[in-house]
Protein backbone atom coordinates (compact mmCIF):
# COMPACT_ATOMS: atom_id res chain seq x y z
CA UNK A 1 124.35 29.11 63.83
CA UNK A 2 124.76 25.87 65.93
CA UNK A 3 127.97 24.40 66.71
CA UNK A 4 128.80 21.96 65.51
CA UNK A 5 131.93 20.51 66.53
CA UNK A 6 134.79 21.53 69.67
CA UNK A 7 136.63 23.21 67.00
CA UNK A 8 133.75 26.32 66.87
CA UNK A 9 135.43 27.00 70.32
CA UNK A 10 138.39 28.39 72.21
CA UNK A 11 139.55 28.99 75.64
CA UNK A 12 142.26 30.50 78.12
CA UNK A 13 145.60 28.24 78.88
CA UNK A 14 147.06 28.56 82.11
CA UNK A 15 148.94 31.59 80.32
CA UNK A 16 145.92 33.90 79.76
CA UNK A 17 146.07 32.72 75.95
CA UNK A 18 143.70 31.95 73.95
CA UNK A 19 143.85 28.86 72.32
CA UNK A 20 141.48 27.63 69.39
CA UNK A 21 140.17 23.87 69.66
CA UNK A 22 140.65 23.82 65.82
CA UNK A 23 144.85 23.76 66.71
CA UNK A 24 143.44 19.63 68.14
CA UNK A 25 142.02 19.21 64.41
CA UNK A 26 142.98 15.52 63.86
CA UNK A 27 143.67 14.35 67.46
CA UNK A 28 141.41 12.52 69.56
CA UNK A 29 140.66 14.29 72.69
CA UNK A 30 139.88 13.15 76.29
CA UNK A 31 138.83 16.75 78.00
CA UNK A 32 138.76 16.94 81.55
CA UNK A 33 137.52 19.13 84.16
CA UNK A 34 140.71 18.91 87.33
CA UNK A 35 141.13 19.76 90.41
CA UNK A 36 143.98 19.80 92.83
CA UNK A 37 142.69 18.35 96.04
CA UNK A 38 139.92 15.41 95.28
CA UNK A 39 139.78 12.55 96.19
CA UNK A 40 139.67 11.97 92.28
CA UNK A 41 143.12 14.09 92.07
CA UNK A 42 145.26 10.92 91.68
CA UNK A 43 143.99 10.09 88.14
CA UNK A 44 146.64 12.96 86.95
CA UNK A 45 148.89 9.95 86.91
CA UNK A 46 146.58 7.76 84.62
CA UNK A 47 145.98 10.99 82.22
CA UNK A 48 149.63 11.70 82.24
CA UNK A 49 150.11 7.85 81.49
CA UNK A 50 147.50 7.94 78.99
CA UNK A 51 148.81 10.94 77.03
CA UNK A 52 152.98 9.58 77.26
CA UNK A 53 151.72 6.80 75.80
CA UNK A 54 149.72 7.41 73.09
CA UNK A 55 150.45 11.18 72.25
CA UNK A 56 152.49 10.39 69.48
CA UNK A 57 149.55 8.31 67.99
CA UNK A 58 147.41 11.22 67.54
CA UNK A 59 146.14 11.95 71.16
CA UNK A 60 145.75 14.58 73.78
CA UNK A 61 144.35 15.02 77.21
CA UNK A 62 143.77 18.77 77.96
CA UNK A 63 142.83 19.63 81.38
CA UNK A 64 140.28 21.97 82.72
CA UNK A 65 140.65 23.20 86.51
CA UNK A 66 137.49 23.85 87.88
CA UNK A 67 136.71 25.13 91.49
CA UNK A 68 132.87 24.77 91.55
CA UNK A 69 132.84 20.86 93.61
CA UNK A 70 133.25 21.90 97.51
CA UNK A 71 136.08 24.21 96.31
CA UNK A 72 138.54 21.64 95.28
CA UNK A 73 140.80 24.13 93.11
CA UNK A 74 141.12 26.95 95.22
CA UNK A 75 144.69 28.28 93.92
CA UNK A 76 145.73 30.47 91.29
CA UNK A 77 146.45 28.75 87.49
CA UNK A 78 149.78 28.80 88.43
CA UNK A 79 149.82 27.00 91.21
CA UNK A 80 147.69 24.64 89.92
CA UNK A 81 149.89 24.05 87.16
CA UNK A 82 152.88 23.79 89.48
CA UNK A 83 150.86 21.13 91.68
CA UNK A 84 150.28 18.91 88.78
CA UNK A 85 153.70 18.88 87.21
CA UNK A 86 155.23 18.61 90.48
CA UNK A 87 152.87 15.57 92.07
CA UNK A 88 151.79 14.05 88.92
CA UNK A 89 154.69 14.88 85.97
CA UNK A 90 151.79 16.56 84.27
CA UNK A 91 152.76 18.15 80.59
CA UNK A 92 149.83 17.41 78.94
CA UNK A 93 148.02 20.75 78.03
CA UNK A 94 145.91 22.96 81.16
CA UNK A 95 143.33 25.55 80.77
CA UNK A 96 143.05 28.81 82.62
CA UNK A 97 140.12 27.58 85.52
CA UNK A 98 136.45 27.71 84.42
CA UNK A 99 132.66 26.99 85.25
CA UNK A 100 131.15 24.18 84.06
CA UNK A 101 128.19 24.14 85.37
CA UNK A 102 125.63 26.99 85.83
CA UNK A 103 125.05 30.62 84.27
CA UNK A 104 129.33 30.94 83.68
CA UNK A 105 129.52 27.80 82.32
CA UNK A 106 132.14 27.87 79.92
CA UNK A 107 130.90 27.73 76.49
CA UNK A 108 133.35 24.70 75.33
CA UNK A 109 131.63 23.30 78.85
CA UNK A 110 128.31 23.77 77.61
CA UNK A 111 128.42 22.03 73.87
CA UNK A 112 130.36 19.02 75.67
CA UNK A 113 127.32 18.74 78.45
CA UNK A 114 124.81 19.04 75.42
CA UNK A 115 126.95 16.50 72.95
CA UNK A 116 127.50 13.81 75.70
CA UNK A 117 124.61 14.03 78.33
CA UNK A 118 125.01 12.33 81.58
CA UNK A 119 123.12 9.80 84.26
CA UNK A 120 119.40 9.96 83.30
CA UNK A 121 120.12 12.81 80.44
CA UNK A 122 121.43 15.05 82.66
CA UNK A 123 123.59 18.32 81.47
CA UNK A 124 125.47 18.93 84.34
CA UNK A 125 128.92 17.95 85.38
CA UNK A 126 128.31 15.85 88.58
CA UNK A 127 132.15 16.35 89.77
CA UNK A 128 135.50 16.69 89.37
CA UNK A 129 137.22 14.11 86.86
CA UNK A 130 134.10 14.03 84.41
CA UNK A 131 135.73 12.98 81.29
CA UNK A 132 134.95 13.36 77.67
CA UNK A 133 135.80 11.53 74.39
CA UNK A 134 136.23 13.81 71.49
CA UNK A 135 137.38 12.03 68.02
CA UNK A 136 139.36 13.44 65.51
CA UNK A 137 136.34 15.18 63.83
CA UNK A 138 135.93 17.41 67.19
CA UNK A 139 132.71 15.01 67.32
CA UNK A 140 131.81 14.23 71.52
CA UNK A 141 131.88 10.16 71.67
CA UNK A 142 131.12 9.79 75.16
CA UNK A 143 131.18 10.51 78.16
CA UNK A 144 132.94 8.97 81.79
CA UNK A 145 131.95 9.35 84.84
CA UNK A 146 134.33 10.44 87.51
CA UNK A 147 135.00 6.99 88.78
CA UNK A 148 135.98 5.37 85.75
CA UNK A 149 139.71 5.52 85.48
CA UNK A 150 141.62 6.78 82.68
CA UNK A 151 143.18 3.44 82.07
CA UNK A 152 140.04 1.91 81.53
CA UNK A 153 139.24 4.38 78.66
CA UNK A 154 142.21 3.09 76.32
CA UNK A 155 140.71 0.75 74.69
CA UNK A 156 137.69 3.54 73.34
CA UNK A 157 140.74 5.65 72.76
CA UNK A 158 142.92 3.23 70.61
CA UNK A 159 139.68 2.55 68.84
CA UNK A 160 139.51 6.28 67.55
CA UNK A 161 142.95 6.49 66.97
């Protein structure tokens, strides 16, 4: 059977816990593959921003480290969880680290890629930062490219909200 939404899916928080997409039912999403030391790294602030501000409308960023891009995310979940909360004020929700690109893609990784291709219908993630718009039917919307800054997503957010 085909998947047909994020909620088919689960995956690992920073914890080792396994937590089912279906808990976002309702909330629009912005999922994003992190890392700790990118030049991309300072957008924690405008995902942090993003999520104070309209979290109590119905929205959530949830963060995926991922170590695949020149070894950007080298430390443990931990640390990486200490990193962003320290530097950035990050509360928003993080993911155990995961593939998303290759043969251990993680599956979540995969439908998103498939959903919401990239430049020129590409699958893969190009880099860290590659964001993706999820509404509150667990439907993929869209999505950014690493560059584009989470501020200049709000107004697609509020939209969905």
């Amino acid at each position: 059977m085909a998947n047909e939404s994020i909620y088919d899916f689960s995956a690992k928080d920073v914890k080792g816990n396994d937590v089912a997409m279906a808990d976002y039912k309702g909330k629009v999403l912005l999922i994003v593959n992190t890392a700790s030391k990118c030049g991309f790294t300072p957008q924690f602030e405008g995902l942090q921003q993003l999520h104070s501000e309209l979290g109590a409308n119905g929205f959530e960023v949830l963060g995926f480290p991922c170590n695949q891009f020149m070894s950007q995310d080298p430390g443990s979940n931990e640390s990486i969880t200490e990193f962003c909360s320290l530097n950035y004020g990050v509360d928003f929700p993080m993911f155990a680290k995961i593939e998303v690109n290759g043969e251990g893609a993680h599956p979540l990784y995969r439908f998103l890629k498939k959903e919401a291709k990239g430049l020129m219908g590409s699958e893969k993630v190009k880099w860290n930062f590659t964001k993706f718009l999820v509404n509150k039917d667990g439907q993929v919307v869209r999505r950014y490219a690493p560059t584009v800054k989470p501020a200049d997503i709000r107004n697609d957010i509020e939209k969905l909200l």
